[in-house]
Protein backbone atom coordinates (compact mmCIF):
# COMPACT_ATOMS: atom_id res chain seq x y z
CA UNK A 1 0.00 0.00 0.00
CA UNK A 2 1.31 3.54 -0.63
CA UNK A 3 0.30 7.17 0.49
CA UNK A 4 -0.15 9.18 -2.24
CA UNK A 5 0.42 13.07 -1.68
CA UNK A 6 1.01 16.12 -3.72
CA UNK A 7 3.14 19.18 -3.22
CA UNK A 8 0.97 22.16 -2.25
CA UNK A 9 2.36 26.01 -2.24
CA UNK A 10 2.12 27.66 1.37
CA UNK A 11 3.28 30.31 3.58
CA UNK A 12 6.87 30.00 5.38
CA UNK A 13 6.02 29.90 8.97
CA UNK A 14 5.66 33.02 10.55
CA UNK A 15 5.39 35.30 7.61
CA UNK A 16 2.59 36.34 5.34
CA UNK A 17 5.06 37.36 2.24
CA UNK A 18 3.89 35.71 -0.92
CA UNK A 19 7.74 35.30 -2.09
CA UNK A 20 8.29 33.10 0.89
CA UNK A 21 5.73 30.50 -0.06
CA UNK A 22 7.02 27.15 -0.31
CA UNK A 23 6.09 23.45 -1.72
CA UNK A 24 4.72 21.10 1.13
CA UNK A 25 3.38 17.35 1.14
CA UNK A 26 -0.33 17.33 1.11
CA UNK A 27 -1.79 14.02 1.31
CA UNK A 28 -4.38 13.09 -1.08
CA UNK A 29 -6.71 10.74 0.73
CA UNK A 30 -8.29 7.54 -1.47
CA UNK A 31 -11.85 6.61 0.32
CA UNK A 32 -13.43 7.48 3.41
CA UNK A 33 -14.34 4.09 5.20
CA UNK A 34 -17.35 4.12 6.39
CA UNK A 35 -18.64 2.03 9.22
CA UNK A 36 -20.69 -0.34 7.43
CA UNK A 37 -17.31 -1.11 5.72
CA UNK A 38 -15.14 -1.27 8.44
CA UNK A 39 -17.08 -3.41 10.09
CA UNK A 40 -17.56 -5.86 7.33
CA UNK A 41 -13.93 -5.13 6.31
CA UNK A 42 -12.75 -6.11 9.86
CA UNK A 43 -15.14 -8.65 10.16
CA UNK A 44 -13.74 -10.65 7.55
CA UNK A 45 -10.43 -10.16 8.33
CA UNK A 46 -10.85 -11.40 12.12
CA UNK A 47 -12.82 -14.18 10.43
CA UNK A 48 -15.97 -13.27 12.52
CA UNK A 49 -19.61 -11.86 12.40
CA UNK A 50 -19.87 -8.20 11.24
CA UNK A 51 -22.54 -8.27 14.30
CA UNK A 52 -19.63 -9.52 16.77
CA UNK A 53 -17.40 -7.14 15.47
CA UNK A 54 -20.22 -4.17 15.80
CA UNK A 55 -20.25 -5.44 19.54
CA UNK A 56 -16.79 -5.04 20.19
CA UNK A 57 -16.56 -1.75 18.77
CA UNK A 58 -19.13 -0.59 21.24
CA UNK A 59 -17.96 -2.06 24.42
CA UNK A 60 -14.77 -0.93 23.61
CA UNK A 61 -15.89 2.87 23.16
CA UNK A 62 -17.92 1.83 26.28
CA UNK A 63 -14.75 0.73 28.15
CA UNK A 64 -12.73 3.41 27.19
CA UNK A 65 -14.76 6.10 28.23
CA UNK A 66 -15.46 4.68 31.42
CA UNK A 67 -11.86 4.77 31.91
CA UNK A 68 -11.39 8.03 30.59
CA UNK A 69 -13.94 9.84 32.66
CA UNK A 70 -12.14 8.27 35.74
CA UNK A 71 -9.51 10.24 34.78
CA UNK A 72 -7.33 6.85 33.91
CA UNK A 73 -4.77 6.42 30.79
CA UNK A 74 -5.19 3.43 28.86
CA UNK A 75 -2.39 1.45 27.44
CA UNK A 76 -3.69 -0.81 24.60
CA UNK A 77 -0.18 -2.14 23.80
CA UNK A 78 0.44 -2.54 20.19
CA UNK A 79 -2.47 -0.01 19.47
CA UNK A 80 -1.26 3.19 21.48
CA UNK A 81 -2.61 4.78 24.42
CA UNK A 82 -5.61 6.81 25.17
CA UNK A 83 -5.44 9.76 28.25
CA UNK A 84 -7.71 12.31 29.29
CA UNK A 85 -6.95 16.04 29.04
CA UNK A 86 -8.55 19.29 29.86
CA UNK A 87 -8.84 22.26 27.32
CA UNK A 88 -10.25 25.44 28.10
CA UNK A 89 -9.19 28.83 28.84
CA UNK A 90 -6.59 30.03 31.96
CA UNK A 91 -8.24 29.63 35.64
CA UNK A 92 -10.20 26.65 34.53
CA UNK A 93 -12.61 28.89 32.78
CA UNK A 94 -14.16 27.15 29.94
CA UNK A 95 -12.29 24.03 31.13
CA UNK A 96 -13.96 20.74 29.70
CA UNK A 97 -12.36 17.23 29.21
CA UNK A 98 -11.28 16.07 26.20
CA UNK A 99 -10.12 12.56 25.24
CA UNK A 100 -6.34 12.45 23.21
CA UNK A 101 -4.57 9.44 21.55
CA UNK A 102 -1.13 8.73 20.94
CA UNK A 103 -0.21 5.57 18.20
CA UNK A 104 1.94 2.75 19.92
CA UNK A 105 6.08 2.86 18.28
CA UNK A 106 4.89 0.06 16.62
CA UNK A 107 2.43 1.36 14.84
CA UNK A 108 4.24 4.62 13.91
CA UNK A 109 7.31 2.99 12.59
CA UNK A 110 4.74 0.51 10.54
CA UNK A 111 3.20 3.96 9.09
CA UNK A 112 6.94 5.19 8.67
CA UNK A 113 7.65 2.00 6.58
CA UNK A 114 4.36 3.02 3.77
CA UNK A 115 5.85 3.99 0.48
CA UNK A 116 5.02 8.01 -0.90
CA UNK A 117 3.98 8.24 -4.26
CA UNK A 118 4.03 11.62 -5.90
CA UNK A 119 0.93 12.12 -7.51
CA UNK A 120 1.59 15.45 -9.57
């Protein structure tokens, strides 16, 4: 499987100056999954029912924000970790919880390993 991207003309950092634009990587995406075909997708790749799969997709989401809400990180292992955070502005005002992710090594230097094809 590859990545396919394209280079895309944008401001430098920190300056508005048209002459400092520059070519960056923009990823062009393929499909959106959607859930029906994740779920079938993942189903047959586990080599079980879509409707055990839709199961374990919602006690998991169950699980996890259990977990979060208890203010608990969760370390999945290969799959990365999930950890509860608080946005909002300086005193706690507008504070609210938020939910963040962070991929395992694993999976990062699997993603590392995907070939870039230049589409342009």
């Amino acid at each position: 499987m590859a990545i396919y991207y394209k280079p895309v003309k944008r401001g430098k950092p920190g300056t508005t100056l048209k002459n400092q634009q520059r070519l960056y990587p923009s990823v062009i995406t393929n499909h959106t999954i959607t859930p029906k075909e994740f779920v079938k997708q993942f189903a047959e790749t586990i080599k079980r029912s879509s409707t055990d799969v839709v199961f374990f997709i919602y006690a998991l989401e169950e699980y996890l924000t259990e977990q979060i809400k208890a203010g608990n990180i969760i370390q999945t292992g290969i799959l990365g970790t999930f950890y509860p955070v608080i946005q909002g502005g300086a005193n706690g005002k507008d504070a609210r919880p938020v939910i963040r992710y962070r991929p395992s090594k694993e999976m990062k230097d699997e993603i590392k390993r995907a070939e870039l094809i230049n589409k342009t």
